[in-house]
Structures are given as structure tokens and as C-alpha cells.
N, C-alpha and C. Protein backbone atom coordinates (compact mmCIF):
# COMPACT_ATOMS: atom_id res chain seq x y z
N UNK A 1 0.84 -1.19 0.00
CA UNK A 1 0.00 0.00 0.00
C UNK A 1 0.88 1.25 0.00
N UNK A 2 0.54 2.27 -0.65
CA UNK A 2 0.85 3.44 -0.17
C UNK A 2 0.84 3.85 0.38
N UNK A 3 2.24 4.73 1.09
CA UNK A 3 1.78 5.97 2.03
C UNK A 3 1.63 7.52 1.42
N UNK A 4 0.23 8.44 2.12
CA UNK A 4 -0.06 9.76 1.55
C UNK A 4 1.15 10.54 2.51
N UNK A 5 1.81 11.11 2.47
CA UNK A 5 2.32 12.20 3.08
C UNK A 5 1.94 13.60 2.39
N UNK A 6 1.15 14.21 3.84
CA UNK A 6 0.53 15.30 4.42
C UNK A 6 1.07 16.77 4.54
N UNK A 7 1.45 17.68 3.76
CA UNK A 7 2.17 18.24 4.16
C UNK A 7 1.75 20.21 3.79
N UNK A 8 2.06 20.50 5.04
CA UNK A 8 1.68 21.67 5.44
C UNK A 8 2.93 23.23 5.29
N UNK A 9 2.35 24.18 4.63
CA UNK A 9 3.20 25.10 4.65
C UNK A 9 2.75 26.91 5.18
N UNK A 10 3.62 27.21 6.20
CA UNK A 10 3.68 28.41 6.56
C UNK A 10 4.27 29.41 6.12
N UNK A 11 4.45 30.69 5.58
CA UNK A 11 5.23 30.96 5.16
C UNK A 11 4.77 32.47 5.33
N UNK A 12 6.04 33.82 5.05
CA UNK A 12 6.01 35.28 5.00
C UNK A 12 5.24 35.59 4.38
N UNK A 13 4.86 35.87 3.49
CA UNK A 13 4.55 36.50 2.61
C UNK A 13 3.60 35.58 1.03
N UNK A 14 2.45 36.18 0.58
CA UNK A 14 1.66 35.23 -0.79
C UNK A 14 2.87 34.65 -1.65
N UNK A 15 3.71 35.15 -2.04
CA UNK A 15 4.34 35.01 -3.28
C UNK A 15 5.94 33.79 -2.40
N UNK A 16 6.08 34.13 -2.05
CA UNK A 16 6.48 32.81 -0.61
C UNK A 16 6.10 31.97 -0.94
N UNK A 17 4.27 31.92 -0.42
CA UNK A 17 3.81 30.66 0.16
C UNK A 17 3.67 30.22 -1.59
N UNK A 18 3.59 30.73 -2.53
CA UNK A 18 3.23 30.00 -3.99
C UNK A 18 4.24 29.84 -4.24
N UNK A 19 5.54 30.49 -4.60
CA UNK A 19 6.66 29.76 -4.58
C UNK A 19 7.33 28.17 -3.88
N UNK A 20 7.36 28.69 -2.96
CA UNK A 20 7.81 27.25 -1.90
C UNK A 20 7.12 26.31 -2.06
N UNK A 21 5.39 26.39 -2.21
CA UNK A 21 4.76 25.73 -1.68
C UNK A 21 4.77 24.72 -3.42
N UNK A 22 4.95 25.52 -4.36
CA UNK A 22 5.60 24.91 -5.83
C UNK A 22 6.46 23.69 -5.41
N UNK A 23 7.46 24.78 -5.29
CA UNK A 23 8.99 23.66 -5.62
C UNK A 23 8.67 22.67 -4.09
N UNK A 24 8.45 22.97 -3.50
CA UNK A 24 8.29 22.06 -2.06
C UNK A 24 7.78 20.67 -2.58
N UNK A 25 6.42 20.80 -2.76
CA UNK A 25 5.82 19.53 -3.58
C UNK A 25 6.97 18.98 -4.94
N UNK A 26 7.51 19.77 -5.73
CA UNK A 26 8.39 19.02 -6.66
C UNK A 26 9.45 18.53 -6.05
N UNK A 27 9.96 18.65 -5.24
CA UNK A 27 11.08 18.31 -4.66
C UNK A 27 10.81 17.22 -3.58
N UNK A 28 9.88 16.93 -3.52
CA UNK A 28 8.95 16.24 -2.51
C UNK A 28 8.82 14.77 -3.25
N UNK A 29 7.87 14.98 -3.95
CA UNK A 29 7.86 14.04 -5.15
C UNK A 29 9.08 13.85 -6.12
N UNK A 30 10.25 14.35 -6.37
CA UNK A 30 11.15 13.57 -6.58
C UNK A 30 11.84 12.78 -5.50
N UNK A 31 11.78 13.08 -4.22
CA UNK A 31 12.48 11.93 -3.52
C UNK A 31 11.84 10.84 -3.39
N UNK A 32 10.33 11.04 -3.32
CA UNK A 32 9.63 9.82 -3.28
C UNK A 32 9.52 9.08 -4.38
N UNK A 33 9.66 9.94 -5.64
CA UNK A 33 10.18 8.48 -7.13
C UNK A 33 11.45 7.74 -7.08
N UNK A 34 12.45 8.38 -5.91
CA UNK A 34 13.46 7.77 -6.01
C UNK A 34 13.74 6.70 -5.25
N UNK A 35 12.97 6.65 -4.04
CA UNK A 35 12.78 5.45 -3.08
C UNK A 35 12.23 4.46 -3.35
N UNK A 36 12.77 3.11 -2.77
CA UNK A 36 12.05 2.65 -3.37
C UNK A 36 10.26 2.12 -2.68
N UNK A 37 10.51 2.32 -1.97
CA UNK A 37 9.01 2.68 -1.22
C UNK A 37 8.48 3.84 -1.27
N UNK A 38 7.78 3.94 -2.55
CA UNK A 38 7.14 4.86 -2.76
C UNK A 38 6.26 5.31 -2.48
N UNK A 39 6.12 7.29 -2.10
CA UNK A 39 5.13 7.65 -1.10
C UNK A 39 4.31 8.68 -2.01
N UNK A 40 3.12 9.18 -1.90
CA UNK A 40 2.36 10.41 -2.77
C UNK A 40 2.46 11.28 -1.95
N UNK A 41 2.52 12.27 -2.82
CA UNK A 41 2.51 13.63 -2.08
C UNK A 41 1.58 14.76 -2.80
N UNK A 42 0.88 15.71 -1.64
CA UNK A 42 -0.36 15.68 -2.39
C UNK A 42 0.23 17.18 -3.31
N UNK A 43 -0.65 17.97 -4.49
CA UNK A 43 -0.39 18.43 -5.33
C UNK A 43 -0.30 20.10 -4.78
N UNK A 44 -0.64 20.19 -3.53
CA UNK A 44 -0.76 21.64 -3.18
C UNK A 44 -0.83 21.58 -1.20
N UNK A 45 0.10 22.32 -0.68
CA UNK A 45 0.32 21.67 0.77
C UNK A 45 -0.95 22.31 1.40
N UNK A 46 -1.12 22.02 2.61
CA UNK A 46 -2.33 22.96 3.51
C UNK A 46 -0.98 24.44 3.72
N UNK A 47 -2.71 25.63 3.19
CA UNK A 47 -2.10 26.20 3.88
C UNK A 47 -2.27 27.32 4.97
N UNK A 48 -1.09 27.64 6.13
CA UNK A 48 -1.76 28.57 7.17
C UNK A 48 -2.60 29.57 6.90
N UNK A 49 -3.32 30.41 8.22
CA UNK A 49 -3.91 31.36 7.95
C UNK A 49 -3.11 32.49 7.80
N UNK A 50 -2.26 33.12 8.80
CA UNK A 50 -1.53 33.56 9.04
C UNK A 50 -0.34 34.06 8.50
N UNK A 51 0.86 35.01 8.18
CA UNK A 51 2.09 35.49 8.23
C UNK A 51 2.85 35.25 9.22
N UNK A 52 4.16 34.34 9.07
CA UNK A 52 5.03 34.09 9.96
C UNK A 52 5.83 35.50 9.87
N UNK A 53 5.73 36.51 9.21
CA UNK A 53 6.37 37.89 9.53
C UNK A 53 5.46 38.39 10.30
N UNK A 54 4.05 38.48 10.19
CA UNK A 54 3.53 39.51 11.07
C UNK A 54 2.41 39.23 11.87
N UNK A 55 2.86 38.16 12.51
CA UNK A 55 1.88 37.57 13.42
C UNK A 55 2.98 37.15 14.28
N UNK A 56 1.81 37.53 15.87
CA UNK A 56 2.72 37.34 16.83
C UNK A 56 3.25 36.22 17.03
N UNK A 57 3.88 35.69 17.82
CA UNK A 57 4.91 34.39 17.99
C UNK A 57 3.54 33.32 18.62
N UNK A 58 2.85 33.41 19.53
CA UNK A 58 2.03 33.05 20.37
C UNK A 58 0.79 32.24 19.20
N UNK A 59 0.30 33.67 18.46
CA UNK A 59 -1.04 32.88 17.59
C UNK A 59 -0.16 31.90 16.31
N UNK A 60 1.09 32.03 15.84
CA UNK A 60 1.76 30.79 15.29
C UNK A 60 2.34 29.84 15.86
N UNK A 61 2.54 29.66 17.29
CA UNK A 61 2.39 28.36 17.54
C UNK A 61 1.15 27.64 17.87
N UNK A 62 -0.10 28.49 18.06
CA UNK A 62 -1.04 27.71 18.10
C UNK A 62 -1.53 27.08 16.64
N UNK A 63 -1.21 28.29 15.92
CA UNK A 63 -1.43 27.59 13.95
C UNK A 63 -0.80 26.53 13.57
N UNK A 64 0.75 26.25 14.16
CA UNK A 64 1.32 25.33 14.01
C UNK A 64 0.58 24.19 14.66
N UNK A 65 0.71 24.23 15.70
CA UNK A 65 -0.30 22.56 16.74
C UNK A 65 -1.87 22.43 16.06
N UNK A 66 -2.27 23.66 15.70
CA UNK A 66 -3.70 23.35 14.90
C UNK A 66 -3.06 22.47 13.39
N UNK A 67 -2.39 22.83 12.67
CA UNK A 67 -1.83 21.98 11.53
C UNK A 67 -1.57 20.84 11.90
N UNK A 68 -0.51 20.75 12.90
CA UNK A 68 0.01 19.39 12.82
C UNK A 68 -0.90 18.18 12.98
N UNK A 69 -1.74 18.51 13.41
CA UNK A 69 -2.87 17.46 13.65
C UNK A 69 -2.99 16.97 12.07
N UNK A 70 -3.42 17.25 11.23
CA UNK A 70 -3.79 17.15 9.53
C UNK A 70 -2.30 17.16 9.30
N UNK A 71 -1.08 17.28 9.39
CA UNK A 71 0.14 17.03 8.73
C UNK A 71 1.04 16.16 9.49
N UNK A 72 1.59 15.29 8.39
CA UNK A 72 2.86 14.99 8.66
C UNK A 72 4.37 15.47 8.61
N UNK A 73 4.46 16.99 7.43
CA UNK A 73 5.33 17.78 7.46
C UNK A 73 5.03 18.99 7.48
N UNK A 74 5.46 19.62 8.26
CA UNK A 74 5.33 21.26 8.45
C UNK A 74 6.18 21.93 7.76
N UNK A 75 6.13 22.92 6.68
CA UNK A 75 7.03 23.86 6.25
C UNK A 75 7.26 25.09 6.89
N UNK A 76 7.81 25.59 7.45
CA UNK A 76 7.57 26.96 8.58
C UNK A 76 8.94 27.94 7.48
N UNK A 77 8.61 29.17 6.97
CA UNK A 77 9.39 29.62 6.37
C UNK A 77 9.63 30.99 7.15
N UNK A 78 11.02 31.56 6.39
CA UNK A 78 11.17 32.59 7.38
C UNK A 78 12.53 33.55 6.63
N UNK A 79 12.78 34.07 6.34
CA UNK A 79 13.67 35.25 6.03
C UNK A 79 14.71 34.72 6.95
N UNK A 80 16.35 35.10 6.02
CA UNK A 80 17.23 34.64 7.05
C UNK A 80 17.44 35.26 7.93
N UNK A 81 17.58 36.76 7.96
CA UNK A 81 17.14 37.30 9.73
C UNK A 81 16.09 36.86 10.74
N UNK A 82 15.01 36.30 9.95
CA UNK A 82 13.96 35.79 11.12
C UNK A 82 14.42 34.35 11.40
N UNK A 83 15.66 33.71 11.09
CA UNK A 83 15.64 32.24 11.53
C UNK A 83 15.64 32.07 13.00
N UNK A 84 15.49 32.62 13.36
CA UNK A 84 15.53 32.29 15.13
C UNK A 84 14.09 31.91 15.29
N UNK A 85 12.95 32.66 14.77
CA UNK A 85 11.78 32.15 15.14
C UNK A 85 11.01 30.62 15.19
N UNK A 86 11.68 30.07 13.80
CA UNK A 86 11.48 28.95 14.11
C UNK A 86 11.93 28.08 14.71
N UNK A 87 12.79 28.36 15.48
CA UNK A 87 13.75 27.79 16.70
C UNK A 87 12.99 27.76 18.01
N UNK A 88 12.70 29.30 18.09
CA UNK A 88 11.88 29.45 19.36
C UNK A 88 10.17 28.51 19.23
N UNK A 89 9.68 28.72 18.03
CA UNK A 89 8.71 27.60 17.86
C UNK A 89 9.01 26.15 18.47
N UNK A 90 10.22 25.60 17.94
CA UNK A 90 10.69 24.43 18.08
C UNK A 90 10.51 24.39 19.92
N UNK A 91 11.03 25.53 20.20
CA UNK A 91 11.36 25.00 22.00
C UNK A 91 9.85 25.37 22.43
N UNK A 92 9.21 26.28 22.23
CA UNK A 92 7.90 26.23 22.81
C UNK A 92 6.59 25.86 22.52
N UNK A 93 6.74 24.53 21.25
CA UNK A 93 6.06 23.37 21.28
C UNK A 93 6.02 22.12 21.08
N UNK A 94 4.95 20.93 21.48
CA UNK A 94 5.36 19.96 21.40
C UNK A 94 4.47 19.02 20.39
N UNK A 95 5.09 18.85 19.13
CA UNK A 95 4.31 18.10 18.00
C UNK A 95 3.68 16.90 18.06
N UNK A 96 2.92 16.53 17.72
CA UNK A 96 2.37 15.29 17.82
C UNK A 96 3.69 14.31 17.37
N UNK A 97 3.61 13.03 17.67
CA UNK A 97 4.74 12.11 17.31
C UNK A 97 4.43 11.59 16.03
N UNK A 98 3.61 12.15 15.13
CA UNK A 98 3.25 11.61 13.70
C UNK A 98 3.52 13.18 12.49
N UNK A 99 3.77 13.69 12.85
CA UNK A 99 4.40 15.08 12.40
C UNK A 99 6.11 15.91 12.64
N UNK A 100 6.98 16.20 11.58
CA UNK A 100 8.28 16.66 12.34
C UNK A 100 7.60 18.31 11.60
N UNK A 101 8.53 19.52 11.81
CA UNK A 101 8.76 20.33 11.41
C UNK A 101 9.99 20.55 10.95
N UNK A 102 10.10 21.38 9.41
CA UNK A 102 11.06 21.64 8.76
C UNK A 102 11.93 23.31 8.74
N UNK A 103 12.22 24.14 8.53
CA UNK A 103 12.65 25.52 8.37
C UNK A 103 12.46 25.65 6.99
N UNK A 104 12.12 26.40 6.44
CA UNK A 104 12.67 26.79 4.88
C UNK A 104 13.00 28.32 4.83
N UNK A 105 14.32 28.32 4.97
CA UNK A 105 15.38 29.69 5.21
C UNK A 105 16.18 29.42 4.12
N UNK A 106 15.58 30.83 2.87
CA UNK A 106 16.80 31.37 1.83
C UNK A 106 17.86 31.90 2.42
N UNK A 107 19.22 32.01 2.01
CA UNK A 107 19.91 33.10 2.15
C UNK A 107 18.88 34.37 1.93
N UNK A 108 19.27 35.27 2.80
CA UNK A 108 18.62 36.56 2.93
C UNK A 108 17.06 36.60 2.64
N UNK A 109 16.30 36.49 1.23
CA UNK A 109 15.17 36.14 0.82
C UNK A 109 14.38 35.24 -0.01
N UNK A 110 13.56 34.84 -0.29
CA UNK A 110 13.33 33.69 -1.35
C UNK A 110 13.67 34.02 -2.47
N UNK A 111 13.87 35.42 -2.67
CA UNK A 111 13.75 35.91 -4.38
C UNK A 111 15.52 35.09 -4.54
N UNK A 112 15.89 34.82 -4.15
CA UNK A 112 17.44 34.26 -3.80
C UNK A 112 16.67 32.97 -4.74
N UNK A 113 16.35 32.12 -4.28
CA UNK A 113 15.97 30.84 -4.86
C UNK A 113 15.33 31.01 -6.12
N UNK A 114 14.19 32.32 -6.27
CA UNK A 114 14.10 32.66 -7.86
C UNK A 114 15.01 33.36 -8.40
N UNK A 115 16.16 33.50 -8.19
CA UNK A 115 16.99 34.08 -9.59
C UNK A 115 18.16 32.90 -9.53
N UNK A 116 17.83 31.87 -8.78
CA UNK A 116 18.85 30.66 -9.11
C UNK A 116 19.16 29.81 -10.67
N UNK A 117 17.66 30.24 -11.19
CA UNK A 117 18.15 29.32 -12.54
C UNK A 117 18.32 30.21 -14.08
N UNK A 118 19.93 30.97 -14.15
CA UNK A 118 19.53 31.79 -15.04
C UNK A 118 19.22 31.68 -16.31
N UNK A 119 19.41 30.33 -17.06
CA UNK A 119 18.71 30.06 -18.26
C UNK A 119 17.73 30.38 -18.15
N UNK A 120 16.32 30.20 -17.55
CA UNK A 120 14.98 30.40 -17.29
C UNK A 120 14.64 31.48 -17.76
N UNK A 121 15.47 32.50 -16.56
CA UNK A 121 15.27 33.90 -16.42
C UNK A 121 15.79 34.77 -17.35
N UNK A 122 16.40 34.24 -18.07
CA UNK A 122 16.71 35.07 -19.31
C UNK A 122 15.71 34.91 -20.64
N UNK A 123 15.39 33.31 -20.46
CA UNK A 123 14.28 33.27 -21.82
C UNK A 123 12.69 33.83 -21.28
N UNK A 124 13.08 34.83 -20.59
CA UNK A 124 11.14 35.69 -19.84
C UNK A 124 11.47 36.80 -20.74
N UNK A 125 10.19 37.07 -21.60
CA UNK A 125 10.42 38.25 -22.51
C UNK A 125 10.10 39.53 -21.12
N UNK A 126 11.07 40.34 -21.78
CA UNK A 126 11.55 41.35 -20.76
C UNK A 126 12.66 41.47 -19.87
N UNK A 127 13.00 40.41 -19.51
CA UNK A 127 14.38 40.31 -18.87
C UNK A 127 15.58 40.44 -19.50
N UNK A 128 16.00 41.65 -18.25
CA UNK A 128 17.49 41.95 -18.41
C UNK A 128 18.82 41.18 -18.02
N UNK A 129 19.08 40.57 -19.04
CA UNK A 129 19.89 39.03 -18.79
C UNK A 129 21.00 39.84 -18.51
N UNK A 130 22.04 41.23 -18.47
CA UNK A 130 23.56 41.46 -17.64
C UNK A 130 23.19 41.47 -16.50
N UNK A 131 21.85 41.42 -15.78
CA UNK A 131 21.60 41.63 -14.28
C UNK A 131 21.15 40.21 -13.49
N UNK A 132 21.54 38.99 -14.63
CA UNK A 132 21.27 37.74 -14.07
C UNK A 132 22.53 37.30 -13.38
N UNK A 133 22.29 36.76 -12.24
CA UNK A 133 23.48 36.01 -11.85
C UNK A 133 24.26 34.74 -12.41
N UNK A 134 25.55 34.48 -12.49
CA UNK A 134 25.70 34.01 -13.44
C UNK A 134 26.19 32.35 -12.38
N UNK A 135 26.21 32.64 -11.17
CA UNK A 135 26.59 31.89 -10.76
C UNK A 135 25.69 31.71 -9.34
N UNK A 136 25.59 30.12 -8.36
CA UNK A 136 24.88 30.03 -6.83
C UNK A 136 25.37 30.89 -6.29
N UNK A 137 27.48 30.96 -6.24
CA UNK A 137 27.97 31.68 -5.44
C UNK A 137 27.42 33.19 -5.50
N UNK A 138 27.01 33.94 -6.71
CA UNK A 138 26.67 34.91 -6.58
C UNK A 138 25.30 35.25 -6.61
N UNK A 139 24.68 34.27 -6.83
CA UNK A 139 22.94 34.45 -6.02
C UNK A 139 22.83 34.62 -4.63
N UNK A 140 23.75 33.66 -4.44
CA UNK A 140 23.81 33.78 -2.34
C UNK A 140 24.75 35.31 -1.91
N UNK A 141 25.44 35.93 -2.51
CA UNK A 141 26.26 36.95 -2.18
C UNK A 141 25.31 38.08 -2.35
N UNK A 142 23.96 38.02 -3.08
CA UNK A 142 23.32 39.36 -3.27
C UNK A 142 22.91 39.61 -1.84
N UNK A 143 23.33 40.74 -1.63
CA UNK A 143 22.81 41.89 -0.05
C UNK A 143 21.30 41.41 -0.20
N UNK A 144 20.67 42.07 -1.89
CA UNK A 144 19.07 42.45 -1.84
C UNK A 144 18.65 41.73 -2.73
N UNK A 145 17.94 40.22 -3.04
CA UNK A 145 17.96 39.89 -3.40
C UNK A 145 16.34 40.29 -4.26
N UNK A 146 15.95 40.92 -3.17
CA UNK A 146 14.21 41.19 -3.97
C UNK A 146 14.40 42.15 -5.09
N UNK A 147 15.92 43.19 -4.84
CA UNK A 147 15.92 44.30 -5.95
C UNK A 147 16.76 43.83 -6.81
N UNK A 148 17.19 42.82 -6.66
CA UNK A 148 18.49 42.07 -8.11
C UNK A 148 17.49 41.04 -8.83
N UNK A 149 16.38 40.78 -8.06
CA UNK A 149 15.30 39.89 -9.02
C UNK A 149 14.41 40.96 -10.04
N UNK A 150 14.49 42.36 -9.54
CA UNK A 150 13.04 43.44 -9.71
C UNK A 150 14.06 43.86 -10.90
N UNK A 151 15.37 43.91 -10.86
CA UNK A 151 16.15 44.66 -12.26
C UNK A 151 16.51 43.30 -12.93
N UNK A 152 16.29 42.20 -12.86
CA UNK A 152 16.19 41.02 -13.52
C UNK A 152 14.97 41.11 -14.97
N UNK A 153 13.76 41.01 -13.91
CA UNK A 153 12.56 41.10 -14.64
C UNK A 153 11.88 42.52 -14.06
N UNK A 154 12.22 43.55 -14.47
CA UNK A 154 11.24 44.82 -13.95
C UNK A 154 10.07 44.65 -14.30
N UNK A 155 9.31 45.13 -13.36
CA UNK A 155 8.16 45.44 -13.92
C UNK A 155 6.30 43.62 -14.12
N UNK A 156 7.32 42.73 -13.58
CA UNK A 156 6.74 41.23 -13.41
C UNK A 156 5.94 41.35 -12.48
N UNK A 157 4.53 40.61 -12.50
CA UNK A 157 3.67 40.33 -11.46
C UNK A 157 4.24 39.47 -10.35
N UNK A 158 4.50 39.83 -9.36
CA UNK A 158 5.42 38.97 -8.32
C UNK A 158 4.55 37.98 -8.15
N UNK A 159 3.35 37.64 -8.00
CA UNK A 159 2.10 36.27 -7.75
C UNK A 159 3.02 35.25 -9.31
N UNK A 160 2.28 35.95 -10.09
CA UNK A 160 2.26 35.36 -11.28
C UNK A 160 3.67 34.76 -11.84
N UNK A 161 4.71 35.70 -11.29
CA UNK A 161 6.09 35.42 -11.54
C UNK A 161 6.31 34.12 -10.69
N UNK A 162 5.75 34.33 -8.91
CA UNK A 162 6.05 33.18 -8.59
C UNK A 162 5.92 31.67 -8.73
N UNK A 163 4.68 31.68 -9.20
CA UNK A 163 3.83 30.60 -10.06
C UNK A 163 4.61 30.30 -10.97
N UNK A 164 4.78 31.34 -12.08
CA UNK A 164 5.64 30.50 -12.86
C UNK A 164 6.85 29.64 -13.05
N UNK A 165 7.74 30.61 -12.22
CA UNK A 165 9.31 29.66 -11.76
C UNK A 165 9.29 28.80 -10.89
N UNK A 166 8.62 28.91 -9.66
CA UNK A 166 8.27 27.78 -8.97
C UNK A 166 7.66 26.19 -9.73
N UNK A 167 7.06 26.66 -10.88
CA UNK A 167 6.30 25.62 -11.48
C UNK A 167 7.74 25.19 -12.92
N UNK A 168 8.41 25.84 -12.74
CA UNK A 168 9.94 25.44 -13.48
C UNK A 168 11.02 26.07 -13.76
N UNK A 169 11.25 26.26 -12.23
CA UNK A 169 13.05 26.57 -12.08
C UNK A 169 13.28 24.85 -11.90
N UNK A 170 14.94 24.96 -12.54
CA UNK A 170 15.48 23.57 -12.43
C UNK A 170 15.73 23.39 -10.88
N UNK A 171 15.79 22.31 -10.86
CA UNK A 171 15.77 21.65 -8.81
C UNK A 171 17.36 21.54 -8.66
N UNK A 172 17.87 20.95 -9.92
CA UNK A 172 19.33 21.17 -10.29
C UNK A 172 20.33 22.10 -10.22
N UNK A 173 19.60 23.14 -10.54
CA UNK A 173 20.25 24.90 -10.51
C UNK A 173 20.41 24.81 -9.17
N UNK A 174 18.40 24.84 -8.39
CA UNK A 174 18.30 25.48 -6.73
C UNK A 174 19.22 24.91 -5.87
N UNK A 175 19.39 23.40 -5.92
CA UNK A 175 20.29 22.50 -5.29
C UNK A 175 22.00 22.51 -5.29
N UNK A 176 22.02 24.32 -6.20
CA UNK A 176 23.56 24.35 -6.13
C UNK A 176 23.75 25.65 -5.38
N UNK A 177 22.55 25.81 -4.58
CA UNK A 177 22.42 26.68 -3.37
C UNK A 177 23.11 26.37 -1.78
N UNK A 178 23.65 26.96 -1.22
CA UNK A 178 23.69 26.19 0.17
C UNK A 178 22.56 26.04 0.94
N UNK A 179 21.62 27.09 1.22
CA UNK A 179 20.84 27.29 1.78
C UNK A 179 19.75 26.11 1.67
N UNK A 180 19.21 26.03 -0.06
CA UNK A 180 18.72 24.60 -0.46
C UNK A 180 19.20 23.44 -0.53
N UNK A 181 20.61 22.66 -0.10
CA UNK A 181 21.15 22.20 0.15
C UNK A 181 20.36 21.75 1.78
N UNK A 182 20.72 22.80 2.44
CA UNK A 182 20.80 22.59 4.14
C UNK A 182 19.03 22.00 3.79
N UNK A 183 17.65 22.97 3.39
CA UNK A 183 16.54 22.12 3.76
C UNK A 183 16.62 20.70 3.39
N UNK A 184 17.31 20.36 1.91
CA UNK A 184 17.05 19.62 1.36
C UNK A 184 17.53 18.23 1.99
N UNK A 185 18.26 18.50 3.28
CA UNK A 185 18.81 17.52 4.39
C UNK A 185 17.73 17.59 4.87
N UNK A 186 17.35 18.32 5.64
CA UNK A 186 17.00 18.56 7.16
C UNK A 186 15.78 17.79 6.45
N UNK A 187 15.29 18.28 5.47
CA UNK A 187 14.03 17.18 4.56
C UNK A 187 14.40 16.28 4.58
N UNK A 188 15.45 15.43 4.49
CA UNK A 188 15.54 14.02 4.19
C UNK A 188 15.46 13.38 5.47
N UNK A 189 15.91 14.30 6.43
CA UNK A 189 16.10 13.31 7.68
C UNK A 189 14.93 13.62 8.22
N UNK A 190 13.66 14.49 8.26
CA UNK A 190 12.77 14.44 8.83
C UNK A 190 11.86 13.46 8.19
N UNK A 191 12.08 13.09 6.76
CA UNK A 191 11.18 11.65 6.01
C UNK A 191 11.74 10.30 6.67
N UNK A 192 12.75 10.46 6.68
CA UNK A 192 13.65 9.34 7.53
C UNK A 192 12.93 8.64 8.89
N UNK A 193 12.93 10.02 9.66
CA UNK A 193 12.40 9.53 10.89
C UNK A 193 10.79 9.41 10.93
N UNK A 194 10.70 9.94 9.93
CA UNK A 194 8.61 9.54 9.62
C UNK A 194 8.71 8.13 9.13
N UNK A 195 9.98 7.68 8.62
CA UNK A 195 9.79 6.41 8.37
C UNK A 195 9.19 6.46 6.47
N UNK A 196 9.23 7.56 5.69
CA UNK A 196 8.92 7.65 4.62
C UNK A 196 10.11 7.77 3.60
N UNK A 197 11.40 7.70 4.22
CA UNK A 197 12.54 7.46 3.31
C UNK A 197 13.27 6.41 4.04
């Protein structure tokens, strides 16, 4: 039989939660084609009510323990200055034993993870391909990554933009990130101990 794995995402900001909540599921479902106990994963995660930027600490850990009940993975996202929060989550609650929680921390911002694949981003009519990065090392070195994506593609619907690259930036490119690197552990070992890898 199959197992469904459940999986839930929190995140800053709309264009965040459609981004991540994209590649999350693709990246999701490639580890599970690669096992050989293969697991489904569903096509769109639950998601919070809430902003993990602007909601107090208190009403997101109760959003979190209200999720975990319906999930087996929690995505809790967060700006790399806010990584402490999901830390302090971690110490001031206690998950059900059928659920882990994950972090999903870009360097600096997510727009970091959308300007990772610059073939992509150069074939978007309108984009200014000398302002693409040409390299991870220098996706992760941008200070601002929201204004090196905005002189990338000026002038892009940030929803619609996110939808789209999320739905095909290479996993190949993102994975030559550190930052996507580090979830893409901390993911493996939290399937591990669910017993789904």
C-alpha cells in the first residue's frame, strides 16, 4: 500500500507561500520516485492562515499545533534574519509524534531561490539578462535579493512570476544553493524519521 504524506506550509509572505509551496511539492515528489518505497505527495500543501512575519509568535504556535494534527510535514518559512523564530517555535512546542517540522530559510530572501536558474530567467520576454546572476555563489552573495530579481525582470507580477518559476526553475540549478542544500537535508532526515525514506 501506499503511504499519503501530508504536508503543510507556513510561510512570510503570498508570493512565498506559492513559490515554496511549488517547488516544495516538486522536490517532494522527486524523492519519493526515487525510493524505493514509494510515497504520494499531495499536489498543493495545507495552507496557514496567518504570516510568519507579522503575526505574533504566540497565535503561530497555536497555527502550528492546529496543523500538525492534519500534517505529517510542516514547512515553517522565514527570512534569514527571522531564523531564530522557528527555533523558538521548536522549543515552545510539542508536535504530535506523527508530524516533524522543517525551516525553509533562503539566504537573505526567497527571491534568492528565484533568480537561481539563469537560463529560465533570461528566456522571460523582458528580462534583463547582464543583471542575471551568473553563478549560486553569486545568487547567495546578493545583499538584496528582492531588488536584483526586480532589475532582472522589472516590472513582473510577483504572484504570477512566482507561479511560474516555482512551477519550473530547475531543482538542479536550486540545489547548487547552500541554503537549499541545508533544507534539502534537514528534509531528508525528517522523512527518515517519519519512516517515509
Amino acid at each position: 500500500m501506499t503511504r499519503y504524506l501530508t504536508v503543510g506550509l507556513l510561510a512570510e509572505g503570498p508570493e512565498d507561500e506559492i513559490f515554496l509551496g511549488i517547488v516544495a511539492v516538486r522536490q517532494l515528489k522527486e524523492l519519493a520516485a526515487t525510493h524505493s518505497e514509494r510515497f504520494d505527495v499531495s499536489d498543493t500543501p495545507l495552507r496557514g492562515r496567518y504570516s510568519t512575519a507579522r503575526t505574533e509568535h504566540e497565535q503561530i504556535c497555536v497555527e502550528v499545533m492546529d496543523m500538525a494534527e492534519d500534517c505529517d510535514l510542516l514547512l515553517i518559512h522565514n527570512d534569514h534574519r527571522e531564523r531564530n523564530k522557528i527555533e523558538k517555535i521548536r522549543q515552545d512546542i510539542t508536535l504530535p509524534s506523527h508530524c516533524r517540522m522543517v525551516g525553509v530559510i533562503p539566504v537573505r530572501e526567497t527571491e534568492a531561490w528565484l533568480l537561481a536558474d539563469g537560463p529560465l530567467l533570461g528566456s522571460l520576454p523582458g528580462a534583463v539578462t547582464e543583471h542575471i546572476p551568473v553563478s549560486a555563489r553569486e545568487v547567495e552573495k546578493s545583499a538584496d535579493p528582492k531588488a536584483s530579481l526586480a532589475r532582472v525582470l522589472p516590472g513582473g507580477e510577483s504572484r504570477e512570476m512566482a507561479e511560474f518559476l516555482g512551477e519550473r526553475v530547475d531543482l538542479n540549478r536550486l540545489r547548487n544553493l547552500s541554503a537549499y542544500q541545508m533544507w534539502c537535508a534537514e528534509l531528508t532526515a525528517a522523512l527518515k524519521e517519519l519512516r517515509f525514506l
